[in-house]
C-alpha atoms as a PDB file:
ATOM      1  CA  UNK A   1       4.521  16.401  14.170  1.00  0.00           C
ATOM      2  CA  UNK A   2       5.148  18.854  11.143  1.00  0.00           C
ATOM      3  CA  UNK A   3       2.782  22.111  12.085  1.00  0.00           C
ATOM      4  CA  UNK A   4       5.314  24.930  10.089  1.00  0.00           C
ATOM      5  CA  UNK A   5       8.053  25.396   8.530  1.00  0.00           C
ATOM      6  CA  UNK A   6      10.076  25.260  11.479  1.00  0.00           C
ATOM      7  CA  UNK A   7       9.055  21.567  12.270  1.00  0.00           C
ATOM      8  CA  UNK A   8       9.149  20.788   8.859  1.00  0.00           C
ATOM      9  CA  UNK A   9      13.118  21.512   8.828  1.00  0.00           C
ATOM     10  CA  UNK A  10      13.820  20.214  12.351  1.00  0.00           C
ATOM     11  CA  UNK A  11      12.203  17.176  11.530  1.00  0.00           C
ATOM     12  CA  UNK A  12      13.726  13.297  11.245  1.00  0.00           C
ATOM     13  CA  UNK A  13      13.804  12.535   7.487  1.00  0.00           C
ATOM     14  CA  UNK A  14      12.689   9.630   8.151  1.00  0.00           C
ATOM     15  CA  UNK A  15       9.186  11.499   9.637  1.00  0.00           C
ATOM     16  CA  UNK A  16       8.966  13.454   6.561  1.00  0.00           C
ATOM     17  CA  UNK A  17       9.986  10.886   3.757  1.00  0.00           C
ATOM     18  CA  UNK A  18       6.598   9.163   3.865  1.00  0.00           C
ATOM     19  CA  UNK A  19       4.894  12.515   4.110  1.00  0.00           C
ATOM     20  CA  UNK A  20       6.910  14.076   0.709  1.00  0.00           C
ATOM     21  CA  UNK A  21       6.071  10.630  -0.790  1.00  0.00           C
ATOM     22  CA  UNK A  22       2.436  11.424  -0.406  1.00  0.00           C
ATOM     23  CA  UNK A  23       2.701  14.796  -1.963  1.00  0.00           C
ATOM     24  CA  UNK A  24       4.920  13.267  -4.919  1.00  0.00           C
ATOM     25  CA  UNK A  25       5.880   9.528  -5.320  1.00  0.00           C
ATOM     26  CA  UNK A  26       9.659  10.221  -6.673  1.00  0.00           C
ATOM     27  CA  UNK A  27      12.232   8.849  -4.516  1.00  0.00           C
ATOM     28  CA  UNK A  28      14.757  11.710  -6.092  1.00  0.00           C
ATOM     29  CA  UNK A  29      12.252  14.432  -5.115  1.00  0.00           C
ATOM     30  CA  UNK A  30      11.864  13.429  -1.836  1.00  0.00           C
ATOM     31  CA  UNK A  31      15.605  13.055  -1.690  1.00  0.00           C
ATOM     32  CA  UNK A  32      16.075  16.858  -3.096  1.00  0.00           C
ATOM     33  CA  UNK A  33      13.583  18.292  -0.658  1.00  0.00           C
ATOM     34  CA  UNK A  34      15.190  16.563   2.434  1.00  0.00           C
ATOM     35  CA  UNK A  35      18.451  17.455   1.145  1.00  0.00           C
ATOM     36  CA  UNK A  36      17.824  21.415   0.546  1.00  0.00           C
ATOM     37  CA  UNK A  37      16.785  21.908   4.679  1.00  0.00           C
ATOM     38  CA  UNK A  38      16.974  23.850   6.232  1.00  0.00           C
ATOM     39  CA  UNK A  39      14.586  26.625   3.954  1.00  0.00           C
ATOM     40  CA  UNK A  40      14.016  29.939   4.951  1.00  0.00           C
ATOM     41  CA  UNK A  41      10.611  30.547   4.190  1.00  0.00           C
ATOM     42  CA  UNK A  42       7.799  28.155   2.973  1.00  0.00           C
ATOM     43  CA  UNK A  43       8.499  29.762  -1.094  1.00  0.00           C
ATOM     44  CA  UNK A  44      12.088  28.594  -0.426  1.00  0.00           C
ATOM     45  CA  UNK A  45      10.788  25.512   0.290  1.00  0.00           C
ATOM     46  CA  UNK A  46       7.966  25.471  -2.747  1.00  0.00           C
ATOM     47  CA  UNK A  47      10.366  26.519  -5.298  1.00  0.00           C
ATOM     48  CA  UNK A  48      12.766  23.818  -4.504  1.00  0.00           C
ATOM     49  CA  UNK A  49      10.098  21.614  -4.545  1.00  0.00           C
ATOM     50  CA  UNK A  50       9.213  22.987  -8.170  1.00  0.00           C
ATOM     51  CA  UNK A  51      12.803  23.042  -9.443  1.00  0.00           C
ATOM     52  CA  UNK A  52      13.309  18.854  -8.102  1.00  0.00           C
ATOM     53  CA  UNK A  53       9.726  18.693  -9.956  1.00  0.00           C
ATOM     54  CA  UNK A  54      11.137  18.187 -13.497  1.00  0.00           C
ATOM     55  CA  UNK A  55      10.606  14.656 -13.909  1.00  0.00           C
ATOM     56  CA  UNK A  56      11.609  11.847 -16.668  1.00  0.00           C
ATOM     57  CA  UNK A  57       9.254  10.680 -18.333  1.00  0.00           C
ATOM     58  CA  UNK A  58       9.827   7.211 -16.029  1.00  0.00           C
ATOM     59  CA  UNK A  59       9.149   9.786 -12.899  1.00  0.00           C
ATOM     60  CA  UNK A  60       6.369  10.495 -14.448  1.00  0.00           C
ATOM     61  CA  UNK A  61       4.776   7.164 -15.002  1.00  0.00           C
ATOM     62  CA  UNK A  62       5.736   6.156 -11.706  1.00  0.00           C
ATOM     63  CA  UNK A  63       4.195   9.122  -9.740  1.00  0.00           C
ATOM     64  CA  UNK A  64       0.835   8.541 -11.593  1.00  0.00           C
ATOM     65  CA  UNK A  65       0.943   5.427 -10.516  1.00  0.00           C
ATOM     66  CA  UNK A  66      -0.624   6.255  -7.389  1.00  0.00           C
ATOM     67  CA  UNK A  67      -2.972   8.754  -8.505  1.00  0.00           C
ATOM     68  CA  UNK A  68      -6.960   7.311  -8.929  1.00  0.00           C
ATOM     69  CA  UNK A  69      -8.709   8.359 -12.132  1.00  0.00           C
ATOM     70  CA  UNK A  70     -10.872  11.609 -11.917  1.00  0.00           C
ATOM     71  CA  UNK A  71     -14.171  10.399 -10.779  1.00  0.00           C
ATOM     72  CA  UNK A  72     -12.870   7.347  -8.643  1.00  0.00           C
ATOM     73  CA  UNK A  73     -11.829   6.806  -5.294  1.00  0.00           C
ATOM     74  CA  UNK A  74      -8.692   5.691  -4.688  1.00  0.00           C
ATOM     75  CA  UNK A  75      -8.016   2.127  -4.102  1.00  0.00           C
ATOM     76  CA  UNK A  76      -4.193   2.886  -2.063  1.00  0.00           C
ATOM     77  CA  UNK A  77      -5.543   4.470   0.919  1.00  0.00           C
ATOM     78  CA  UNK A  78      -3.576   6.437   3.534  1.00  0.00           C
ATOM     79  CA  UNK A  79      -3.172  10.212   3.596  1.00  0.00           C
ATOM     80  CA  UNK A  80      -3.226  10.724  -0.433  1.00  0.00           C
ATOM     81  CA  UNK A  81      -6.340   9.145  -0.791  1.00  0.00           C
ATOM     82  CA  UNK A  82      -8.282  11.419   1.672  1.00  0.00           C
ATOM     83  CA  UNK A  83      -6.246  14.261  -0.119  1.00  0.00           C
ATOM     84  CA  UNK A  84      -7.345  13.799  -3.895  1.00  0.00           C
ATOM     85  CA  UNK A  85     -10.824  12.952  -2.764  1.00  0.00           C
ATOM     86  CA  UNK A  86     -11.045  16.668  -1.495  1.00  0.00           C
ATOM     87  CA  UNK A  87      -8.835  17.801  -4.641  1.00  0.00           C
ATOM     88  CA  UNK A  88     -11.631  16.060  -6.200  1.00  0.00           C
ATOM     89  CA  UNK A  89     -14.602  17.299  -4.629  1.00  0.00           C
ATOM     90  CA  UNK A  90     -15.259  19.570  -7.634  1.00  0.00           C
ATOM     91  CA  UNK A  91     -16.521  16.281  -9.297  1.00  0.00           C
ATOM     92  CA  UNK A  92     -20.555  15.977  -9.254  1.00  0.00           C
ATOM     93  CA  UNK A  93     -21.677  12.555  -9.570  1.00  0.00           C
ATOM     94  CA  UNK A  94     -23.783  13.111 -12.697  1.00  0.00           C
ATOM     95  CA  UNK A  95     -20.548  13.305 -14.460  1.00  0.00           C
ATOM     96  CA  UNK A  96     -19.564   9.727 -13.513  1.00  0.00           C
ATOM     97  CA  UNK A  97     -20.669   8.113 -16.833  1.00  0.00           C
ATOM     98  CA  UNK A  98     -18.832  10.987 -18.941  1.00  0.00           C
ATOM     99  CA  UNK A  99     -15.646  11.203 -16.663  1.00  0.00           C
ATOM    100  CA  UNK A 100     -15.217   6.805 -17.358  1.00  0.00           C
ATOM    101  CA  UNK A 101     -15.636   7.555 -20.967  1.00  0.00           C
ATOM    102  CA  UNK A 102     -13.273  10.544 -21.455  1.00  0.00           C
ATOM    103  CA  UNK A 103     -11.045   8.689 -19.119  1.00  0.00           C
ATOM    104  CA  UNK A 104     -11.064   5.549 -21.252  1.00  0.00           C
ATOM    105  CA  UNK A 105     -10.138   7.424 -24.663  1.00  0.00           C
ATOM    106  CA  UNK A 106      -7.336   9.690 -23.224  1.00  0.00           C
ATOM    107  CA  UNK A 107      -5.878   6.031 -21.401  1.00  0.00           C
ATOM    108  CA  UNK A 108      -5.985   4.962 -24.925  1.00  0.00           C
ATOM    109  CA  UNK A 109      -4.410   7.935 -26.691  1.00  0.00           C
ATOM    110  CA  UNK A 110      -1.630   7.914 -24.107  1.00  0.00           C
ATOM    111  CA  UNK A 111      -1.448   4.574 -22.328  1.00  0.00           C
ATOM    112  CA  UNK A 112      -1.828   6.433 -18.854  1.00  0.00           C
ATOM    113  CA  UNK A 113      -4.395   8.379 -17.149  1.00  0.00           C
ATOM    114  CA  UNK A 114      -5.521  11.418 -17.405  1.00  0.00           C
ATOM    115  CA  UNK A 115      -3.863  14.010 -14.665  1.00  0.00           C
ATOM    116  CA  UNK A 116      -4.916  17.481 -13.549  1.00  0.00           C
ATOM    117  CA  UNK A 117      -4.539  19.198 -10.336  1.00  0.00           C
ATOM    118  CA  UNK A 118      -8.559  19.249  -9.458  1.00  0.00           C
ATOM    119  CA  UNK A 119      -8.621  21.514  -6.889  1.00  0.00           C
ATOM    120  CA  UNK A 120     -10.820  23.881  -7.241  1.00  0.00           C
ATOM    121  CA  UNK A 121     -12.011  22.457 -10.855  1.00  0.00           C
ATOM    122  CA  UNK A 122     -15.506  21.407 -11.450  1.00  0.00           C
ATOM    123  CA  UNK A 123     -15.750  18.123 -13.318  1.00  0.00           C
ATOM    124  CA  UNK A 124     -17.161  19.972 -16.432  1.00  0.00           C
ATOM    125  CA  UNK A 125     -13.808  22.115 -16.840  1.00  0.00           C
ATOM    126  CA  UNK A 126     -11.809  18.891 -16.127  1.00  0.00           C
ATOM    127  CA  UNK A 127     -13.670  17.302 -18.764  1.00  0.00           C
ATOM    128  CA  UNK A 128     -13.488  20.451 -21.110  1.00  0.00           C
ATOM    129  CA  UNK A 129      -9.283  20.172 -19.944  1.00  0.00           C
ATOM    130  CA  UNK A 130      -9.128  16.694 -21.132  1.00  0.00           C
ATOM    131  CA  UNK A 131     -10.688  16.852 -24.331  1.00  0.00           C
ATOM    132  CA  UNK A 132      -8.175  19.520 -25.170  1.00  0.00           C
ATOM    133  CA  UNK A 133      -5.611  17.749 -24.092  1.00  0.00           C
ATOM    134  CA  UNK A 134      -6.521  14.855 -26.277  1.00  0.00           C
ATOM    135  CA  UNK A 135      -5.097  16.873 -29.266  1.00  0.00           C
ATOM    136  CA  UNK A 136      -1.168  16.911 -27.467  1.00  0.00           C
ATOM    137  CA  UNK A 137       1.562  14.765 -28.646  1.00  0.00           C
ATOM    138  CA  UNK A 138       2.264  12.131 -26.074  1.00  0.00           C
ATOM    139  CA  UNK A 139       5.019  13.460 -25.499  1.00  0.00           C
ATOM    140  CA  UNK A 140       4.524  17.113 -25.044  1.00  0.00           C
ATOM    141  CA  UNK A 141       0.896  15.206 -22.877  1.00  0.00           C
ATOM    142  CA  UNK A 142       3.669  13.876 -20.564  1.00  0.00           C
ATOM    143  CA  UNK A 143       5.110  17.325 -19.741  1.00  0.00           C
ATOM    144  CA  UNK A 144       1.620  18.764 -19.347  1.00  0.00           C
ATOM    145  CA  UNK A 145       1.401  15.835 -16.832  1.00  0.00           C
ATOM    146  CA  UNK A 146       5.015  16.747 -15.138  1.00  0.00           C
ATOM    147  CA  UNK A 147       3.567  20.147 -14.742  1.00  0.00           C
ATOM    148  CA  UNK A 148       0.308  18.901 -13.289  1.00  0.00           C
ATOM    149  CA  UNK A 149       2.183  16.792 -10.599  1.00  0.00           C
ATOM    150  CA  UNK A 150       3.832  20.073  -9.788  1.00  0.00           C
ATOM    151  CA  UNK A 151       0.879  21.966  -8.852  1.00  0.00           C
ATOM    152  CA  UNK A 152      -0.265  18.257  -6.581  1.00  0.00           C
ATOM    153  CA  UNK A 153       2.811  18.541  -4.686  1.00  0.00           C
ATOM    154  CA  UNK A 154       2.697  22.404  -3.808  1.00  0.00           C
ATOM    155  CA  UNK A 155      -0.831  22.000  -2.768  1.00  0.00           C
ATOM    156  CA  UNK A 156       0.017  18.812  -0.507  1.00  0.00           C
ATOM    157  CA  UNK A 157       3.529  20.425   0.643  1.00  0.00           C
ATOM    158  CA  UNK A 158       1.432  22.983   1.880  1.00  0.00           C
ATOM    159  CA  UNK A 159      -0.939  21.113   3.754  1.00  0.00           C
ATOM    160  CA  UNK A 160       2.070  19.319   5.500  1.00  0.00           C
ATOM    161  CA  UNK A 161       3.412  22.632   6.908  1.00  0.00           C
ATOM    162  CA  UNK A 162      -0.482  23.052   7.973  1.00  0.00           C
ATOM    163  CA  UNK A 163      -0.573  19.579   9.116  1.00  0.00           C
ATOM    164  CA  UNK A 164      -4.181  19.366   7.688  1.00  0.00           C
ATOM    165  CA  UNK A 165      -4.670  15.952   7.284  1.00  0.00           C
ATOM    166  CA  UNK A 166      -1.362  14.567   7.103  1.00  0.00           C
ATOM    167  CA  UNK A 167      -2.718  10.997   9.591  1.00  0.00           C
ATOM    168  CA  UNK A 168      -3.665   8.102   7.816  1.00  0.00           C
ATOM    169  CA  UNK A 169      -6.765   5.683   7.891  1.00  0.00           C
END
């Protein structure tokens, strides 16, 4: 069981791999992570996480993949579904019928949905973020995005040194 730093370095890989894949679903970052053990201090260990965090634009799509829209639960389950429903908690229900709407015309613009690291974010500044965000490029959207997933896996990398519910359901 990962509790600190400590356990996260003396730990099988093949303990940790499913974890890192719940904090980011790219094979090669979960590769890079595992690879640059043992780290020092947890920053060591964030800003390799950051650096292996630049993703292609495939990475990209693929690590969305798994993410639920803002507003809805998600359908995978396991321990990255309890996480973005608390990343998510910011959301008040009244918002529902707005957050499906905004969702629908960014999923449009881009042809993916919309990403922001929620915690912390009320749904009326993630609705304010999107609409802003409508106005990018799709391309420079998808390194808004990259940047996004960045901030996702810090926050879960930290709560697997913390082990705060890293157990599935």
């Amino acid at each position: 069981m990962v509790t600190d730093l400590h356990g996260f370095n003396s730990a099988p890989a093949e303990q940790l791999r499913p974890l890192l894949t719940e904090c980011l679903a790219v094979p090669r970052w979960v590769d890079a992570v595992l690879a640059g053990r043992p780290y020092a201090t947890e920053d060591d260990l964030l800003a390799a996480s950051d650096a292996a965090a630049e993703l292609s634009d495939d990475e990209v799509h693929a690590a969305i993949a798994g993410h639920p829209r803002i507003g809805e639960k998600s359908s995978h389950g396991g321990v990255s579904a309890k996480w973005s429903a608390a990343e998510q908690s910011g959301v008040a229900s009244s918002l529902a019928d707005r957050l499906k709407a905004a969702n629908a015309a960014y999923e449009e613009r881009f042809g993916h949905i919309y990403l922001v690291c929620a915690t912390g974010l009320s749904g009326e500044r993630m609705l304010d973020d999107l609409a802003a965000r409508m106005a990018n490029d799709p391309r420079a959207e998808l390194r808004v995005v990259n940047a996004e997933l960045r901030k996702i896996a810090a926050l879960r990398l930290r709560k697997v040194l913390r082990n705060h519910d890293t157990q599935g359901s």
